[in-house]
PDB file of N, CA and C in Angstrom:
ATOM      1  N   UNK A   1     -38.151  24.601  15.198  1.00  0.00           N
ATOM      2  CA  UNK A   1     -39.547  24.363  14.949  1.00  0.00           C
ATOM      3  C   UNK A   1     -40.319  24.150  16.251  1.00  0.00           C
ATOM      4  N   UNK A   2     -39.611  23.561  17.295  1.00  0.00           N
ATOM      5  CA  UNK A   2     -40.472  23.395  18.422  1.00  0.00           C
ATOM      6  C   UNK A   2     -40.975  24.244  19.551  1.00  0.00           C
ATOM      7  N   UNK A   3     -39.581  25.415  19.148  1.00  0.00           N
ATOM      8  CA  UNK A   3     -40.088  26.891  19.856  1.00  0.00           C
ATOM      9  C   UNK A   3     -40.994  27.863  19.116  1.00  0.00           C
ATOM     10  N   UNK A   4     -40.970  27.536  17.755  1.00  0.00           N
ATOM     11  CA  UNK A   4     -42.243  27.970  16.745  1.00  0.00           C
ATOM     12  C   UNK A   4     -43.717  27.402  17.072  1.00  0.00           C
ATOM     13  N   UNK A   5     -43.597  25.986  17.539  1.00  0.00           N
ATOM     14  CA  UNK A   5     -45.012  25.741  17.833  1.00  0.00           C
ATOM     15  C   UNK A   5     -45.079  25.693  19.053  1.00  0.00           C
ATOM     16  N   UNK A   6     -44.165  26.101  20.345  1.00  0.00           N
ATOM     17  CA  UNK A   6     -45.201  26.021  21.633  1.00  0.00           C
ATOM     18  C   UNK A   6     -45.638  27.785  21.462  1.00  0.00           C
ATOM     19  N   UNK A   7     -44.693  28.693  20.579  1.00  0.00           N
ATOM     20  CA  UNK A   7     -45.282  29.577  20.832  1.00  0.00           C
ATOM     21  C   UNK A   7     -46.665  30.400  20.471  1.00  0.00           C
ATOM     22  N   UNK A   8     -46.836  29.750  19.342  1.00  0.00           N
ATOM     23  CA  UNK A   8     -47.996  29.272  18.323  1.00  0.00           C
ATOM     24  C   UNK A   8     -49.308  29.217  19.414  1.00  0.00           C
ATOM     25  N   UNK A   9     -48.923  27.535  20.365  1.00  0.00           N
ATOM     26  CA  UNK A   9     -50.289  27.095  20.962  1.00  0.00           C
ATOM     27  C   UNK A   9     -49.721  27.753  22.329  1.00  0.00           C
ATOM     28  N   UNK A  10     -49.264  28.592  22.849  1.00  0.00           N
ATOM     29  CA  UNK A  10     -48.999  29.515  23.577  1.00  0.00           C
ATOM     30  C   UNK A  10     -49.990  30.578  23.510  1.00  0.00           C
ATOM     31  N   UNK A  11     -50.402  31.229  22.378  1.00  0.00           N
ATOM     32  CA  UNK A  11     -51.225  32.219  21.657  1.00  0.00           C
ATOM     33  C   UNK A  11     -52.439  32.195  21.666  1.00  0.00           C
ATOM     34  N   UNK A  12     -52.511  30.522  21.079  1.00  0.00           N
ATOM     35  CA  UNK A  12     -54.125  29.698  20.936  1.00  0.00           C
ATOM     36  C   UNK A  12     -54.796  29.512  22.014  1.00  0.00           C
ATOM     37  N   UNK A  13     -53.720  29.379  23.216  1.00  0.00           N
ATOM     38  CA  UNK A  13     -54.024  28.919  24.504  1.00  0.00           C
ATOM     39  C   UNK A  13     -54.575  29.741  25.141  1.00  0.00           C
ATOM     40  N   UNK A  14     -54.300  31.009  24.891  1.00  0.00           N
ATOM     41  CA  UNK A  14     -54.999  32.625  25.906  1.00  0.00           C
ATOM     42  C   UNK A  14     -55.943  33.004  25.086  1.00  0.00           C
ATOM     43  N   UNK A  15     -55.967  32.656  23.820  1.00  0.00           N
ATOM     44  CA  UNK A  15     -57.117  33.222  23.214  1.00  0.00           C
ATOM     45  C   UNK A  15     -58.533  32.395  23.433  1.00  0.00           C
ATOM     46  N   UNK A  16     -58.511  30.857  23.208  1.00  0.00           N
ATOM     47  CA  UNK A  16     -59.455  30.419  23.673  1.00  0.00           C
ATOM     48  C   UNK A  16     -59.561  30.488  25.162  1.00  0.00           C
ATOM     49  N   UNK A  17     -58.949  31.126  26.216  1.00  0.00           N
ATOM     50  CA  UNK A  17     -58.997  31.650  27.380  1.00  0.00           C
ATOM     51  C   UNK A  17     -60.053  32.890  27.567  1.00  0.00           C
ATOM     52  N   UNK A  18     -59.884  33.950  26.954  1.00  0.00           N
ATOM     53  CA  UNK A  18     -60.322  34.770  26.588  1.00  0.00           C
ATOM     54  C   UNK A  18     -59.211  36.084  26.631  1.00  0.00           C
ATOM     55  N   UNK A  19     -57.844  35.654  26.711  1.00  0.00           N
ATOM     56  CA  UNK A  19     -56.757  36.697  27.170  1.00  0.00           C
ATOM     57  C   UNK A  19     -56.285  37.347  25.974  1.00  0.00           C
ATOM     58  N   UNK A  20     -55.897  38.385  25.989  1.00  0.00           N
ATOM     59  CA  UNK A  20     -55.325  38.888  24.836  1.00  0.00           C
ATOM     60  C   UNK A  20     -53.768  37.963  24.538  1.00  0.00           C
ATOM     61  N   UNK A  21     -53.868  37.726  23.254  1.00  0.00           N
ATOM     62  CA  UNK A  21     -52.840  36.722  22.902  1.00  0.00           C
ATOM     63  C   UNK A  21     -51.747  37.299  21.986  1.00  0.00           C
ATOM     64  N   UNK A  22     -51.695  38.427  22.363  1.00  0.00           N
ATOM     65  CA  UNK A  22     -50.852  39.416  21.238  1.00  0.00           C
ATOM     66  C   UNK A  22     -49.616  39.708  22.519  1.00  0.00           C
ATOM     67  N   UNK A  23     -50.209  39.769  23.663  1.00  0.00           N
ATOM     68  CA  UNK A  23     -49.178  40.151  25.179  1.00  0.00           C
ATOM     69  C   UNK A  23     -48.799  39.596  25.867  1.00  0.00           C
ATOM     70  N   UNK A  24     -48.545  38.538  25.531  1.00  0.00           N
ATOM     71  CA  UNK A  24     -47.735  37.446  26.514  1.00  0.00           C
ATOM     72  C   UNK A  24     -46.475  38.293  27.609  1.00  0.00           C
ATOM     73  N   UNK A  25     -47.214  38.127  28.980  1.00  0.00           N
ATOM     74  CA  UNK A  25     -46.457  38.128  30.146  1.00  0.00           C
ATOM     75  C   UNK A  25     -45.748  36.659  30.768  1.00  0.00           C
ATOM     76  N   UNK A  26     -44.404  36.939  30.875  1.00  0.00           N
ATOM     77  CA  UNK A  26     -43.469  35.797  31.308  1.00  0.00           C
ATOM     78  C   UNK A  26     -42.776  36.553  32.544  1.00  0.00           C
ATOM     79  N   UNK A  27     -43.114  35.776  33.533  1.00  0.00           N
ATOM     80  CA  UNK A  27     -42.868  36.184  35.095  1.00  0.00           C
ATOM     81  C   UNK A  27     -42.398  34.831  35.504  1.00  0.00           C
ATOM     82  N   UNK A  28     -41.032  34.559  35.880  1.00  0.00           N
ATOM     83  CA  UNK A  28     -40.273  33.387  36.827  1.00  0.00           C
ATOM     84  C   UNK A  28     -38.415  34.238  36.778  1.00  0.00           C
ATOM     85  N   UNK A  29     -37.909  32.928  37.440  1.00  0.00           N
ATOM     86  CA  UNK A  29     -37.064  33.540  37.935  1.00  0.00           C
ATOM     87  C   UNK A  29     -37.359  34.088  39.571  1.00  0.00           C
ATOM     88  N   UNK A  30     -36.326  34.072  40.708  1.00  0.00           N
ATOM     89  CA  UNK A  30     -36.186  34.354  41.723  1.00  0.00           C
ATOM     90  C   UNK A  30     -35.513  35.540  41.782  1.00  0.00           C
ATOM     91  N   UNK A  31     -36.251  36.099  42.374  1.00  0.00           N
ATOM     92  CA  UNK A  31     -35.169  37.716  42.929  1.00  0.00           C
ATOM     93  C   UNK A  31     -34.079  37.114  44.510  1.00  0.00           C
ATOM     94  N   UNK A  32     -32.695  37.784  43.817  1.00  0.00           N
ATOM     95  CA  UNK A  32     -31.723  37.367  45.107  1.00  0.00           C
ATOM     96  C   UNK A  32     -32.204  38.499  45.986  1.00  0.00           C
ATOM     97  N   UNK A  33     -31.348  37.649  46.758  1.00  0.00           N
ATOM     98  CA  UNK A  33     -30.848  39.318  48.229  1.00  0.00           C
ATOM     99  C   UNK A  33     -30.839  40.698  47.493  1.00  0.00           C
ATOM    100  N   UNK A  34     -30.084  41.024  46.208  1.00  0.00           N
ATOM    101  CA  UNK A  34     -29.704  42.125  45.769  1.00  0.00           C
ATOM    102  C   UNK A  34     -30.766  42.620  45.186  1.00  0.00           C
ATOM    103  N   UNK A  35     -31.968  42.058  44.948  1.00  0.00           N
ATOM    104  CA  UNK A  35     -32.953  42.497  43.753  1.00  0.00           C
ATOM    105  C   UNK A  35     -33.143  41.793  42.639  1.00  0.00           C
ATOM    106  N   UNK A  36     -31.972  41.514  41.981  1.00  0.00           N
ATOM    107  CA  UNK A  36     -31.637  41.067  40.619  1.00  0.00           C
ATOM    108  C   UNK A  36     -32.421  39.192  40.742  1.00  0.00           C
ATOM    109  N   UNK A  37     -33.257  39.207  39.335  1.00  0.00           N
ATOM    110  CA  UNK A  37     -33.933  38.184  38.931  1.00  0.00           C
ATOM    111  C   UNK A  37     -32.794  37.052  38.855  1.00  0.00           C
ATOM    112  N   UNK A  38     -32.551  35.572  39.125  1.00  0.00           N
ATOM    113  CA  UNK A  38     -31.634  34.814  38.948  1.00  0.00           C
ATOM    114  C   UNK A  38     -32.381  34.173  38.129  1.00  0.00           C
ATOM    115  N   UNK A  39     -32.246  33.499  37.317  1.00  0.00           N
ATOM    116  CA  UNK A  39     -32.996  32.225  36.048  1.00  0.00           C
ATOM    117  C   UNK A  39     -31.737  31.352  36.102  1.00  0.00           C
ATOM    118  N   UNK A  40     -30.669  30.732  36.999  1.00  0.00           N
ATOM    119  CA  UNK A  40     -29.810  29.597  36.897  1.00  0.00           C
ATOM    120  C   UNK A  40     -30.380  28.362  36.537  1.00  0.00           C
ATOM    121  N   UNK A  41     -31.822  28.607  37.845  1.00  0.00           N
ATOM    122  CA  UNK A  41     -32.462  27.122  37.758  1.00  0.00           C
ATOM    123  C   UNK A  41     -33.241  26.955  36.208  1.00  0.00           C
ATOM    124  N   UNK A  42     -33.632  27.852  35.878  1.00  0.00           N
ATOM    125  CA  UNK A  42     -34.438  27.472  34.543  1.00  0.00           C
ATOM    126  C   UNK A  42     -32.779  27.473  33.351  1.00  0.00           C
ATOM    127  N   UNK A  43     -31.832  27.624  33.362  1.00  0.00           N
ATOM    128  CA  UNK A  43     -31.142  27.593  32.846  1.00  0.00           C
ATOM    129  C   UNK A  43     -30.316  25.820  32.753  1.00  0.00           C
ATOM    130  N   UNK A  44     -30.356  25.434  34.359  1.00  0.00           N
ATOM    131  CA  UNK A  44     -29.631  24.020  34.232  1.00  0.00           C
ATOM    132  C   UNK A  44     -30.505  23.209  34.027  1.00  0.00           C
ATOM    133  N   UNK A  45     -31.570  22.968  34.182  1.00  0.00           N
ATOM    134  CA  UNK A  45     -32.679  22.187  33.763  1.00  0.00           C
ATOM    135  C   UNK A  45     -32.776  21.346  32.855  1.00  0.00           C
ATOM    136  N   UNK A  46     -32.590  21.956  31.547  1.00  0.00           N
ATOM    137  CA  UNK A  46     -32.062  21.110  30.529  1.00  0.00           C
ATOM    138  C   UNK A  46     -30.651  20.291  30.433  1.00  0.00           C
ATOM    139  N   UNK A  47     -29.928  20.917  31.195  1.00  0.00           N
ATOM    140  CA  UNK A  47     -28.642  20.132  31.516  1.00  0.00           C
ATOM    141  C   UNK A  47     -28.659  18.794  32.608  1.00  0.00           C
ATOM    142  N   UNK A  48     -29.662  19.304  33.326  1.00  0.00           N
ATOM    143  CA  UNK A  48     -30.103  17.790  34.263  1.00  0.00           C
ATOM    144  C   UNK A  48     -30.789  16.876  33.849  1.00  0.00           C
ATOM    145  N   UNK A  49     -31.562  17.187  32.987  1.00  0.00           N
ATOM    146  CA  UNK A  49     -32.341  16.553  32.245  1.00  0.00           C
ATOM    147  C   UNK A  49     -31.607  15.287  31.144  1.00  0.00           C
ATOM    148  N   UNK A  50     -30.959  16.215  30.568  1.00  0.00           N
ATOM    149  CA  UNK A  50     -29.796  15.650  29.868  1.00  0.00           C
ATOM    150  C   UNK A  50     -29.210  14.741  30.166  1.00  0.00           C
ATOM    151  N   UNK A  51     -28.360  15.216  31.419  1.00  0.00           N
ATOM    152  CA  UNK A  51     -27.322  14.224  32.427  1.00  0.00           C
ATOM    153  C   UNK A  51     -28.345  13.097  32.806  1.00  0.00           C
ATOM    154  N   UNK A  52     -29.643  12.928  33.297  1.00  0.00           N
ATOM    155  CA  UNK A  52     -30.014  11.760  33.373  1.00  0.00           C
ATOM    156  C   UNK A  52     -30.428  11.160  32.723  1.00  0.00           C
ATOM    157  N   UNK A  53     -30.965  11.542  31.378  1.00  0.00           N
ATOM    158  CA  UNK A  53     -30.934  10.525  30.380  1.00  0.00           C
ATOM    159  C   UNK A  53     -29.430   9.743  29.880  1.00  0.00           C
ATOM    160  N   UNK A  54     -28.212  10.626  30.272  1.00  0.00           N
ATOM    161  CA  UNK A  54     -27.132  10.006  29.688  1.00  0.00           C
ATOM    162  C   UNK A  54     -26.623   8.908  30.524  1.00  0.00           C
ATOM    163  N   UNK A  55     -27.242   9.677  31.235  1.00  0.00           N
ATOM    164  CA  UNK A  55     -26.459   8.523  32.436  1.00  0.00           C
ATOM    165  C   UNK A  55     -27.054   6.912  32.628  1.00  0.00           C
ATOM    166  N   UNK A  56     -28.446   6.766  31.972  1.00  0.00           N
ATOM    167  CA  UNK A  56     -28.949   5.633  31.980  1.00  0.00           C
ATOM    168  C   UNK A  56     -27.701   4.404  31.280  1.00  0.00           C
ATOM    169  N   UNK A  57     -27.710   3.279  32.225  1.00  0.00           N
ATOM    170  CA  UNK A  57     -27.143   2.340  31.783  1.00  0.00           C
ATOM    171  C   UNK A  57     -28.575   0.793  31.033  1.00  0.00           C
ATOM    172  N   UNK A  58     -28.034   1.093  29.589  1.00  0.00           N
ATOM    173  CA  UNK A  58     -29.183   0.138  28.978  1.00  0.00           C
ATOM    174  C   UNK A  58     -28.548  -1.220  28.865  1.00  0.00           C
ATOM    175  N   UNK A  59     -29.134  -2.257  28.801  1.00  0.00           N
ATOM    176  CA  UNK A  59     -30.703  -2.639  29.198  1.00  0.00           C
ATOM    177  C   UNK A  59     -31.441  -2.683  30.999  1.00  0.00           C
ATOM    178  N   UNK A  60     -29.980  -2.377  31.987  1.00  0.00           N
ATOM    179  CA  UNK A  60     -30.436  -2.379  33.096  1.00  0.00           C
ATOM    180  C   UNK A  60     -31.789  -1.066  33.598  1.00  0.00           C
ATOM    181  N   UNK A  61     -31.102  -0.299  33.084  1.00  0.00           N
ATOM    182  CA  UNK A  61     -31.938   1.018  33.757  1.00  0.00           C
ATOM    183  C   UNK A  61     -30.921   1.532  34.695  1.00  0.00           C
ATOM    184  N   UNK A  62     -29.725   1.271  34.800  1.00  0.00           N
ATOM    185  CA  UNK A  62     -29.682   1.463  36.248  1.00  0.00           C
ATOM    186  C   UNK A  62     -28.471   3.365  36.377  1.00  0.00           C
ATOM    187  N   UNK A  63     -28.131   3.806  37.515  1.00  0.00           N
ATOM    188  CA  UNK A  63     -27.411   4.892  36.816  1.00  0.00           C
ATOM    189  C   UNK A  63     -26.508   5.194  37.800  1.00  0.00           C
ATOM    190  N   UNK A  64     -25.268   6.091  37.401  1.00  0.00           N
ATOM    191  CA  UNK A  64     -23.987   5.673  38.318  1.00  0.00           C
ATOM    192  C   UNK A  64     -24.140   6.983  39.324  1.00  0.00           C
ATOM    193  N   UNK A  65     -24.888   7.788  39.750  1.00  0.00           N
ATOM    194  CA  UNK A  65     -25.814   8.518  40.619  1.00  0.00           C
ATOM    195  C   UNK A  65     -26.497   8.686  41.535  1.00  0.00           C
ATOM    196  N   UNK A  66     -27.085   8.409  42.257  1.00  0.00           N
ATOM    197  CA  UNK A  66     -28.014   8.457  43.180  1.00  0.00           C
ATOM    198  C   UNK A  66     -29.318   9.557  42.831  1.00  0.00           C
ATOM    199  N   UNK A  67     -28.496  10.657  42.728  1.00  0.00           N
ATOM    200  CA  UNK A  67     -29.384  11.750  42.246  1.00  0.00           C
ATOM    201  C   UNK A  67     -30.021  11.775  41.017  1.00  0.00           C
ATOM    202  N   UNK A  68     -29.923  10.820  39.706  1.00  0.00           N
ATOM    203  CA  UNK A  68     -30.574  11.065  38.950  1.00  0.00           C
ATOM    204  C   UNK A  68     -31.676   9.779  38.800  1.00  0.00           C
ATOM    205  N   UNK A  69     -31.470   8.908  40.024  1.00  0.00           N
ATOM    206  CA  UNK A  69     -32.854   7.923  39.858  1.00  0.00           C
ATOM    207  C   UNK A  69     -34.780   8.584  40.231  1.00  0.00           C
ATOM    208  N   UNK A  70     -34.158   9.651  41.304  1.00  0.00           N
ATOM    209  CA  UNK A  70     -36.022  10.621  41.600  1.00  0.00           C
ATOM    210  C   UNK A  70     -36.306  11.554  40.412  1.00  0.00           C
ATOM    211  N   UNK A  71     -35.164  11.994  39.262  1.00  0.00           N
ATOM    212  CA  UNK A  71     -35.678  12.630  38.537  1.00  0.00           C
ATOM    213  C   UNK A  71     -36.033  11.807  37.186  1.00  0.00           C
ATOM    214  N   UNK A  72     -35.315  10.478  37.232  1.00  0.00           N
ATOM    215  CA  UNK A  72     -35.677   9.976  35.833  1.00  0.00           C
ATOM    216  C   UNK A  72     -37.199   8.936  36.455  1.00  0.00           C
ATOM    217  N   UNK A  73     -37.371   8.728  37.562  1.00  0.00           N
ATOM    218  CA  UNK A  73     -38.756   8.146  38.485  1.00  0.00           C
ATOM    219  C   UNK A  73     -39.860   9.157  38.029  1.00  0.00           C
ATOM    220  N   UNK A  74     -39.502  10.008  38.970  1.00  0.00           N
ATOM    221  CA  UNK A  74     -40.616  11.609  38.973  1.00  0.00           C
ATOM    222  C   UNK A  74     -40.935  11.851  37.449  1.00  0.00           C
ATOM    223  N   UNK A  75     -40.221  12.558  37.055  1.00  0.00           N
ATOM    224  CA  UNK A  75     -40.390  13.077  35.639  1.00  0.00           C
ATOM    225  C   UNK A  75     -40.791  12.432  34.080  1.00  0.00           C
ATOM    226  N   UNK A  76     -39.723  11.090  34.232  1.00  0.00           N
ATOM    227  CA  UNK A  76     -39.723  10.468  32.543  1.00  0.00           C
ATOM    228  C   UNK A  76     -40.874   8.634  32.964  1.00  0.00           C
ATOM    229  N   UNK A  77     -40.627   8.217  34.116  1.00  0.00           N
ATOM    230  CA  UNK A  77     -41.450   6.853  34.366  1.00  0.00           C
ATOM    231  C   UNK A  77     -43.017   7.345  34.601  1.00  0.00           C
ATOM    232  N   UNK A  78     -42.896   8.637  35.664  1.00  0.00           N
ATOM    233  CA  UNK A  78     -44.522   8.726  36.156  1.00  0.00           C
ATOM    234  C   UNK A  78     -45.235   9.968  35.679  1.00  0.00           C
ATOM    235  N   UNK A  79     -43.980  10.371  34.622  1.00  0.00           N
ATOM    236  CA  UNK A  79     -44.766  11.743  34.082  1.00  0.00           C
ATOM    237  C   UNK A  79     -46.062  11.258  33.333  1.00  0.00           C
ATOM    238  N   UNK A  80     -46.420  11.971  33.127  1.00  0.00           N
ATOM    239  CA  UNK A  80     -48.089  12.628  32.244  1.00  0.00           C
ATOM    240  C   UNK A  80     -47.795  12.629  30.588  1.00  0.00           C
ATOM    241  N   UNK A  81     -47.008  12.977  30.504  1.00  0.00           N
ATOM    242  CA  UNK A  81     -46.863  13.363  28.705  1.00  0.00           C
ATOM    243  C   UNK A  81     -45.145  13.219  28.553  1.00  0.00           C
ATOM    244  N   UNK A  82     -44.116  11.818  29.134  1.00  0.00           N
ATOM    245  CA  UNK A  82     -42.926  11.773  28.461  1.00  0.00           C
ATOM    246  C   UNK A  82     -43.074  10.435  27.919  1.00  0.00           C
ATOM    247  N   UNK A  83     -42.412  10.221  27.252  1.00  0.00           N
ATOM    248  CA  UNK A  83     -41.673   8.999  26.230  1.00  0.00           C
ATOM    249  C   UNK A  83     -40.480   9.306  26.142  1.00  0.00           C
ATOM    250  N   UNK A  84     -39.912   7.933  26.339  1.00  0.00           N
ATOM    251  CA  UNK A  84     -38.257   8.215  26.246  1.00  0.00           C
ATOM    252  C   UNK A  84     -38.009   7.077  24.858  1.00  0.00           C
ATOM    253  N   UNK A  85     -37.329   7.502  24.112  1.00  0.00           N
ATOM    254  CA  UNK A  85     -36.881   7.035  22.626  1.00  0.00           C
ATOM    255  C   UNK A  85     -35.647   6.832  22.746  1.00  0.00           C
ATOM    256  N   UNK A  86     -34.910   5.184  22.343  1.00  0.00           N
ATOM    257  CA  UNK A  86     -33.745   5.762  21.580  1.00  0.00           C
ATOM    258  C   UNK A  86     -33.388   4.714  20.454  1.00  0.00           C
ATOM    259  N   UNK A  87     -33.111   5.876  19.706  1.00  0.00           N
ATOM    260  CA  UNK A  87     -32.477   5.825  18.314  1.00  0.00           C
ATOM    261  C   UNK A  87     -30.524   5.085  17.868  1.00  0.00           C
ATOM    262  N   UNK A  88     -30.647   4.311  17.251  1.00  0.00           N
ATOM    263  CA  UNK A  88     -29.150   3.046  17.187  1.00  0.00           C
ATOM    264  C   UNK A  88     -29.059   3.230  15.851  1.00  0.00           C
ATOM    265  N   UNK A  89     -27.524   3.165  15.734  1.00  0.00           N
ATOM    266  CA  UNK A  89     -27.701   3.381  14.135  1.00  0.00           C
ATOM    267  C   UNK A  89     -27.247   1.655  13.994  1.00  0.00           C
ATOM    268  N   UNK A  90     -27.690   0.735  12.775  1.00  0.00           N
ATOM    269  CA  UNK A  90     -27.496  -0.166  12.785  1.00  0.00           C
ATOM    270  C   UNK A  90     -26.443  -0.590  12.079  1.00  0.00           C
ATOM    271  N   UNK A  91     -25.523  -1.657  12.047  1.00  0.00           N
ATOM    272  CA  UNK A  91     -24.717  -2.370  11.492  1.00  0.00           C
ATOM    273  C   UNK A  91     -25.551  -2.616   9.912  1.00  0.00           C
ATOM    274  N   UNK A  92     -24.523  -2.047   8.906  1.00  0.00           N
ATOM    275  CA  UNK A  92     -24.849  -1.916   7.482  1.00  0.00           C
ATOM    276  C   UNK A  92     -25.455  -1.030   7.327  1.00  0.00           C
ATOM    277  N   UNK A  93     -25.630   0.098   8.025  1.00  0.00           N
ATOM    278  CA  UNK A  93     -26.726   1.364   7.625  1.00  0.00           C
ATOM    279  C   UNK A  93     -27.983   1.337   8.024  1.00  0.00           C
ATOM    280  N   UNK A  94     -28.241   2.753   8.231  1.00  0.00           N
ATOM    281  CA  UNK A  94     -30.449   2.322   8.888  1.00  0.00           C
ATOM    282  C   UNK A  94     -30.198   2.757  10.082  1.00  0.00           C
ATOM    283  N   UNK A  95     -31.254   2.805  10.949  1.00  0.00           N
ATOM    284  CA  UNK A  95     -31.497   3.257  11.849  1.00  0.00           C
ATOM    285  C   UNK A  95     -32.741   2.624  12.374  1.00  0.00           C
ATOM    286  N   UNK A  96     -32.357   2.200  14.095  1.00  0.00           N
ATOM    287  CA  UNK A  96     -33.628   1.528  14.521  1.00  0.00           C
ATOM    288  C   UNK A  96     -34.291   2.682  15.889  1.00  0.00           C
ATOM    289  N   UNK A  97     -35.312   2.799  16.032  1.00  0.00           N
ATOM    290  CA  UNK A  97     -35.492   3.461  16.668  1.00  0.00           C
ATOM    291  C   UNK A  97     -36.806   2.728  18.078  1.00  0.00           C
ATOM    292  N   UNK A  98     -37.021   2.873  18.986  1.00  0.00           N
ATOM    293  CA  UNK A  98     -37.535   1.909  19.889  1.00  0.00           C
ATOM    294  C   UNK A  98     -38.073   3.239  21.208  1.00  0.00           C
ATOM    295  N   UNK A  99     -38.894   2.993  21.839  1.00  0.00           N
ATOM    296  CA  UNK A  99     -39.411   2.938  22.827  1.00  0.00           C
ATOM    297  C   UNK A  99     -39.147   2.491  24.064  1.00  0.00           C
ATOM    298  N   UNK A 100     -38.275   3.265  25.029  1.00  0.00           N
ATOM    299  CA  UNK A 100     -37.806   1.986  26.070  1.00  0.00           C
ATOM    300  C   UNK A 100     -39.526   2.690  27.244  1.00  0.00           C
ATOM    301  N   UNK A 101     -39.551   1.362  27.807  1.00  0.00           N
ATOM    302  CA  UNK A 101     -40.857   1.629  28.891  1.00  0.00           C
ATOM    303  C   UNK A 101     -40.182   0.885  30.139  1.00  0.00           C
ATOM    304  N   UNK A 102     -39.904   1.591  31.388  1.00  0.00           N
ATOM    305  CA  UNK A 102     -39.430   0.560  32.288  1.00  0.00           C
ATOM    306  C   UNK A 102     -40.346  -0.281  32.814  1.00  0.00           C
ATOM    307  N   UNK A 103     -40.401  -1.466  33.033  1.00  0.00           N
ATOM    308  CA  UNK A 103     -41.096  -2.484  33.746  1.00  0.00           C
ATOM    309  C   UNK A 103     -41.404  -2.799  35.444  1.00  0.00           C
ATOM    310  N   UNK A 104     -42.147  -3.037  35.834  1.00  0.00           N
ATOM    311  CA  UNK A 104     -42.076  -3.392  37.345  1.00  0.00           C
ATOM    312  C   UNK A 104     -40.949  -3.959  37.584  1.00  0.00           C
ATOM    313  N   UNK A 105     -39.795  -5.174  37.183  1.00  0.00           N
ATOM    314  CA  UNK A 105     -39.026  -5.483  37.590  1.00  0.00           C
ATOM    315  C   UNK A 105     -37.524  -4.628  37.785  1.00  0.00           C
ATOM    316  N   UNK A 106     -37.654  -3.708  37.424  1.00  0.00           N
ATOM    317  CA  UNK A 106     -36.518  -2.481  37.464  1.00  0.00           C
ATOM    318  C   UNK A 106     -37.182  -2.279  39.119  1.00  0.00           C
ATOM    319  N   UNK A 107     -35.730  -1.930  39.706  1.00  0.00           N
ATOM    320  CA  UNK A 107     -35.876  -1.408  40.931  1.00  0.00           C
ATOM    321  C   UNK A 107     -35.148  -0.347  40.785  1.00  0.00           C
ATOM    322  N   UNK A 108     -35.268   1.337  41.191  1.00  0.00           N
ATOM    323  CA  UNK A 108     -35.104   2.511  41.279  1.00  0.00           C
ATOM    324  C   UNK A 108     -34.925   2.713  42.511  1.00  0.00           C
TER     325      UNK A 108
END
């Protein structure tokens, strides 16, 4: 469903542009030495992404990494449009679900 609706307001987005919204051009990816387009990086992305949310140790914040404290800083604390959620299943059934927000007293 969520690749149904960005592609949706993908559409909406060039049309109130004034672009034709029937032709979506998608240009990324790096050309190597050889010519050939590489997409690795748009490929692990979600896998880094991943890895640093997993890697969070709760309630500290803290993570067994180095490398994933500038991307969970950069991206999920000072982004523009993230929320980080997580979902516990509870003792006797149910499910609690919460909002973590890091605080000034977390050091990164």
């Amino acid at each position: 469903m969520a690749f149904d609706l960005s592609f949706l307001y993908f559409h909406l987005h060039r049309m109130m542009n004034g672009q034709d919204a029937l032709e979506p051009e998608f240009h990324f990816g790096l050309p190597g030495w050889d010519g050939k387009d590489e997409y690795a990086e748009f490929i692990r992305i979600a896998d880094y992404l991943a890895g640093t949310l997993a890697d969070i140790k709760l309630p500290d914040m803290t993570f067994s990494h180095a490398k994933f404290e500038p991307v969970f800083r950069n991206l999920f604390v000072n982004g523009a449009n993230s929320a980080l959620v997580e979902i516990l299943a509870r003792d006797g059934g149910g499910v609690t679900a919460r909002r973590l927000v890091p605080t000034a007293s977390v050091v990164l």
